[in-house]
Structures are given as structure tokens and as C-alpha cells.
Protein backbone atom coordinates (compact mmCIF):
# COMPACT_ATOMS: atom_id res chain seq x y z
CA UNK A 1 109.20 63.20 111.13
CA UNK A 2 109.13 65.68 113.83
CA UNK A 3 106.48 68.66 114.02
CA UNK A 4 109.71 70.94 113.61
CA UNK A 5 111.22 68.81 110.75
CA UNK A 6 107.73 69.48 108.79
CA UNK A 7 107.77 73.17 109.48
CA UNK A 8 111.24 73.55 108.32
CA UNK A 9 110.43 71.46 105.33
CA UNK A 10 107.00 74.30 104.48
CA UNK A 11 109.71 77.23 105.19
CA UNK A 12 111.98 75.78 102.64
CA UNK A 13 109.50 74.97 99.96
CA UNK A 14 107.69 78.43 100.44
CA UNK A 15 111.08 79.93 99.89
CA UNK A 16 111.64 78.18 96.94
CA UNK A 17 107.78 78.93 95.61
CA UNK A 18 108.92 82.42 96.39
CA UNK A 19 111.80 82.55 94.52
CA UNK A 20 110.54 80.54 91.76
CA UNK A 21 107.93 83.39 91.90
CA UNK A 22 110.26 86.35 91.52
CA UNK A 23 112.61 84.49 88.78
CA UNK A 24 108.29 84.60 87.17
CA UNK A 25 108.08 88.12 86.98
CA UNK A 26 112.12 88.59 85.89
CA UNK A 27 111.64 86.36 82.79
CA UNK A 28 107.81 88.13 81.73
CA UNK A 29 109.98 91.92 82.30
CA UNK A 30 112.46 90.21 80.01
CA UNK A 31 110.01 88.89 77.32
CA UNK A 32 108.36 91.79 77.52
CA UNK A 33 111.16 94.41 76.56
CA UNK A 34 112.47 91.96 74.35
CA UNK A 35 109.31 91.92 71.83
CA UNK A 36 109.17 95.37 72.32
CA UNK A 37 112.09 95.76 70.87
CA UNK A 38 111.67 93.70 68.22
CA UNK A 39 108.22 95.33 67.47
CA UNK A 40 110.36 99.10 67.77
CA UNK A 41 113.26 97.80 65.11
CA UNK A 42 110.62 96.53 62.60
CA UNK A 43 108.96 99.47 61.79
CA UNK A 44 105.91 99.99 64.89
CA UNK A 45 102.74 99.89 63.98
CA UNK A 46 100.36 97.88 65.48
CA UNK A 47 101.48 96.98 69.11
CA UNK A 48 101.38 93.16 69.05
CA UNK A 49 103.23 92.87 71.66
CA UNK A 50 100.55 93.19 74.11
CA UNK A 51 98.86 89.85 73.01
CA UNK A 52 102.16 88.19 73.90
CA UNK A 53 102.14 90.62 77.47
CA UNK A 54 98.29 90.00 78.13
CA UNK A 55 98.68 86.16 77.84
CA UNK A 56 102.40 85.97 80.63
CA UNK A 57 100.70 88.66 82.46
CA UNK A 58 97.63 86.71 83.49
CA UNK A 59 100.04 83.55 83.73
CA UNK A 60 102.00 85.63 86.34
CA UNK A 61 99.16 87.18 88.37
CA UNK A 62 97.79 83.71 88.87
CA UNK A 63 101.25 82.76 90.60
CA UNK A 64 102.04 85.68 92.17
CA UNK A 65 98.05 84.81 93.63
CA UNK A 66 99.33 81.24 94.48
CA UNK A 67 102.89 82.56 96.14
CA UNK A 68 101.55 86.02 97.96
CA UNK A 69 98.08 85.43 98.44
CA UNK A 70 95.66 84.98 101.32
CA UNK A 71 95.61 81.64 100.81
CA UNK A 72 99.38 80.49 101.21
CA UNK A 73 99.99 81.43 104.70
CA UNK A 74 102.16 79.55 106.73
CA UNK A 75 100.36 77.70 109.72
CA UNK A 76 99.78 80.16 113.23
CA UNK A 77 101.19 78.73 116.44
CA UNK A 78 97.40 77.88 117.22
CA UNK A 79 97.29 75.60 114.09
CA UNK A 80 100.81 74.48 115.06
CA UNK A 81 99.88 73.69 118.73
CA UNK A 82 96.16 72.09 117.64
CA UNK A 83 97.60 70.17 115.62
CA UNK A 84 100.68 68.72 118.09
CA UNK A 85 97.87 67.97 120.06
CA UNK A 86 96.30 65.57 117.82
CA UNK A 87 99.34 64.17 117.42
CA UNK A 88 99.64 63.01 120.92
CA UNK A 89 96.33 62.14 120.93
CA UNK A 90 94.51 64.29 123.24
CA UNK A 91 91.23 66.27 121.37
């Protein structure tokens, strides 16, 4: 597998995580508005909803953190070209 067949293959899955990330947060705005609703047509009271909101929210920070963050960067041309290097077998 060439160096540019694995860098296509990172672009592609990082635009999937991305996606998959996005279609995250769609689905917790959904959930969300849905028990509020359902909390709004029974009468209101006591906001449970937010126990439901706290739990997806914290589930969606931590992969919005895994898709976005500092740590999911996709590789510089140095890291590209050190590693090529290594590849041919020169240090």
C-alpha cells in the first residue's frame, strides 16, 4: 500500500468520523426536543428531561473531543515526509 493510498484511506475515515460526528449531535437535538415535549404535554413540573440531556450531552462532548480535538489531526507533511523516509530506509 502506497504512502498516498494510506493518506487517502485517513481522509476518508476522518470524513466518515466527522460525519458520524455531526449525525451525533442531530440525533441528541432530536432526543432532546422530543422529551421536552413530552415533559411540556404531560403537565411540566419537574424538568426530567435534563437527566436524559446531561447523560447524551457528556456522551457527545466526548466525541465531538475524539472527532475535533487536538488530538485527531491529520499527519503534517514533516510527519508525512519522516515517515517516507523510514520507509526507504534511510534514518
Amino acid at each position: 500500500m502506497s504512502n498516498e493510498d494510506q493518506l487517502r484511506a485517513a481522509a476518508v475515515k476522518r470524513l466518515k468520523d466527522k460525519r458520524s460526528a455531526l449525525s451525533t449531535v442531530g440525533i441528541f437535538i432530536i432526543v432532546s426536543i422530543l422529551l421536552t415535549a413530552i415533559w411540556a404535554l404531560s403537565g411540566g413540573g419537574y424538568f426530567w428531561p435534563a437527566w436524559a440531556m446531561f447523560g447524551m450531552g457528556i456522551a457527545a462532548l466526548f466525541i465531538l473531543w475524539g472527532t475535533f480535538g487536538p488530538g485527531n489531526r491529520g499527519p503534517s507533511e514533516q510527519e508525512i515526509a519522516d515517515e517516507m523516509r523510514k520507509m526507504r530506509g534511510q534514518s
